[in-house]
Protein backbone atom coordinates (compact mmCIF):
# COMPACT_ATOMS: atom_id res chain seq x y z
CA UNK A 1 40.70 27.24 3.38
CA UNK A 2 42.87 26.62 0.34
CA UNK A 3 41.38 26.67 -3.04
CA UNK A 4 40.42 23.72 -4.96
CA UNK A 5 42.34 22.68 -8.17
CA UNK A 6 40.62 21.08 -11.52
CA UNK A 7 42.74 18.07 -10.21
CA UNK A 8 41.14 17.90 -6.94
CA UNK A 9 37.38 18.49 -8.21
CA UNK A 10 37.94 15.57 -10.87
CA UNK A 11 39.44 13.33 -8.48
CA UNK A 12 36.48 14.52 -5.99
CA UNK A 13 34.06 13.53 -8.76
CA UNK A 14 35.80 10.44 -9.69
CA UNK A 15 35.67 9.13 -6.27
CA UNK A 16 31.80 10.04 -5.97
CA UNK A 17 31.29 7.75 -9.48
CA UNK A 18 33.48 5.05 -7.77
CA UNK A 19 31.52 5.39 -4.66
CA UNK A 20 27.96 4.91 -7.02
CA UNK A 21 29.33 1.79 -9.01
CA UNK A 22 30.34 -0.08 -6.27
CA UNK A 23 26.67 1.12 -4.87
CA UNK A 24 25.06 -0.27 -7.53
CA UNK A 25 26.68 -3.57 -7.91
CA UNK A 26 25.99 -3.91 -3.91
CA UNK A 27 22.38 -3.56 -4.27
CA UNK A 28 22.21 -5.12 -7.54
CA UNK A 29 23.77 -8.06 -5.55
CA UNK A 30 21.68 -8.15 -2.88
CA UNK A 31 18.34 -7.94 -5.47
CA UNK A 32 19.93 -11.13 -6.54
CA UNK A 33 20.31 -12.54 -3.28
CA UNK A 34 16.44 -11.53 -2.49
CA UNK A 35 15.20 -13.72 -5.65
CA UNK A 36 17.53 -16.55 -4.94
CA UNK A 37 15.86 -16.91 -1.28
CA UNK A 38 12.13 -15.94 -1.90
CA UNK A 39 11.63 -17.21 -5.34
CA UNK A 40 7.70 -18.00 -5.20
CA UNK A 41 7.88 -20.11 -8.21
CA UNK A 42 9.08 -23.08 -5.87
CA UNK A 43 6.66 -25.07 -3.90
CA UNK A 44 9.23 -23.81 -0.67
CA UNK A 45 9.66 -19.95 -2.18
CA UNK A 46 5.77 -19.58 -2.37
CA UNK A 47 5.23 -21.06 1.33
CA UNK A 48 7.80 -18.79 2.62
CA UNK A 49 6.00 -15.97 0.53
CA UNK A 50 2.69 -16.31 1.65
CA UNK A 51 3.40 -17.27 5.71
CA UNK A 52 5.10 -13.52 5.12
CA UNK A 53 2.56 -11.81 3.73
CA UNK A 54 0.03 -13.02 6.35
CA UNK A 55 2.70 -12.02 9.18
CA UNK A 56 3.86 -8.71 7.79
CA UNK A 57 -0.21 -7.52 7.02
CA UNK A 58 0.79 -7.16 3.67
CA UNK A 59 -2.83 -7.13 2.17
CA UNK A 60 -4.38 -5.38 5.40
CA UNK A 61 -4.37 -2.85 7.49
CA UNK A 62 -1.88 -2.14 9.88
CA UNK A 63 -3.98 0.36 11.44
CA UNK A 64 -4.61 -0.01 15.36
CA UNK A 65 -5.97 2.58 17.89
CA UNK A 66 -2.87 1.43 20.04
CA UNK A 67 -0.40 3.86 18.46
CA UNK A 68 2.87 1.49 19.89
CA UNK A 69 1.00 -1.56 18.18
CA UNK A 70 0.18 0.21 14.99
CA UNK A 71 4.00 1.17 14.96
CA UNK A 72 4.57 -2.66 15.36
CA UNK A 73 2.18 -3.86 13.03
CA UNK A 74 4.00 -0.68 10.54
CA UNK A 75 7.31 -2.14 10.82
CA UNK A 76 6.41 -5.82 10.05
CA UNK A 77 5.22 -4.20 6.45
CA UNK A 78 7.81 -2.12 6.01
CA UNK A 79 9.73 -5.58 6.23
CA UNK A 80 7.67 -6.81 3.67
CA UNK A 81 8.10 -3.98 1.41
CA UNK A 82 11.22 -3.85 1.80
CA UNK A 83 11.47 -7.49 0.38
CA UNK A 84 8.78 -7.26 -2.51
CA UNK A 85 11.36 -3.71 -3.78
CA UNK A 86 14.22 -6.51 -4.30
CA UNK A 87 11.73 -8.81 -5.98
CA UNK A 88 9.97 -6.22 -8.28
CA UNK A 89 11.37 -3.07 -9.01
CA UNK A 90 14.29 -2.67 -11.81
CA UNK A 91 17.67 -1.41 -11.30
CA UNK A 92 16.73 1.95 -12.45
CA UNK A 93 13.90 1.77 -9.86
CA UNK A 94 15.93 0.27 -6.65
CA UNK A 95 18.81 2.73 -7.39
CA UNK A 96 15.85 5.34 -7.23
CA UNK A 97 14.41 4.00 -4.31
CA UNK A 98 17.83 3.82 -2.09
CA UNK A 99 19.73 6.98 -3.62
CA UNK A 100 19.38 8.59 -0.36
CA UNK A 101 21.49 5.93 0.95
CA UNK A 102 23.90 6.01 -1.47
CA UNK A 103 24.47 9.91 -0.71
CA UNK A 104 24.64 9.06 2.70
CA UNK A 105 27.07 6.14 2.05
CA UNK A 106 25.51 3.54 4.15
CA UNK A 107 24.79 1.21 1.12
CA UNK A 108 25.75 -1.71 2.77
CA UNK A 109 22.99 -1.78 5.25
């Protein structure tokens, strides 16, 4: 295997600080996109909101002895979660939260 040059580790880094900005704008984006559609503060938004919440057991337990159905009831939250990140967690706190997709490069997921 050939060495590497200070050429091709700059344009290596380059690329991975291309590949993060166009990360970030993606998922800062998509937070966007996630307050357009479930902004609570309209009479529609907070429906929406709150018909979620009671489907995805956000404010109970997901627990069940059925392991399958506790898996169910599991991934309805995560769902929820999921939405309430784009809603309430800063950019430095998203980009946190999803870094591990942005090393894996599936960011647009």
């Amino acid at each position: 295997m050939p060495l590497r040059t200070v050429d091709d580790v700059e344009n290596e880094q380059a690329r991975a600080a291309e590949r993060v900005e166009r990360a970030k704008e993606f998922l800062l984006s998509r937070k966007r996109a996630y307050q357009r559609v479930f902004n609570a503060e309209t009479t529609e938004g907070f429906t929406v909101m709150q018909d979620l919440a009671w489907a995805a057991h956000a404010h109970r337990s997901t627990f069940d002895p059925d392991p399958i159905k506790a898996a169910y009831l599991q991934g309805k939250r995560d769902l929820w979660l999921r939405i309430q990140h784009h809603l309430s967690l800063d950019e430095t706190q998203l980009l946190a939260l999803y870094s591990d997709v942005f090393v894996k490069g599936g960011f647009g997921r």
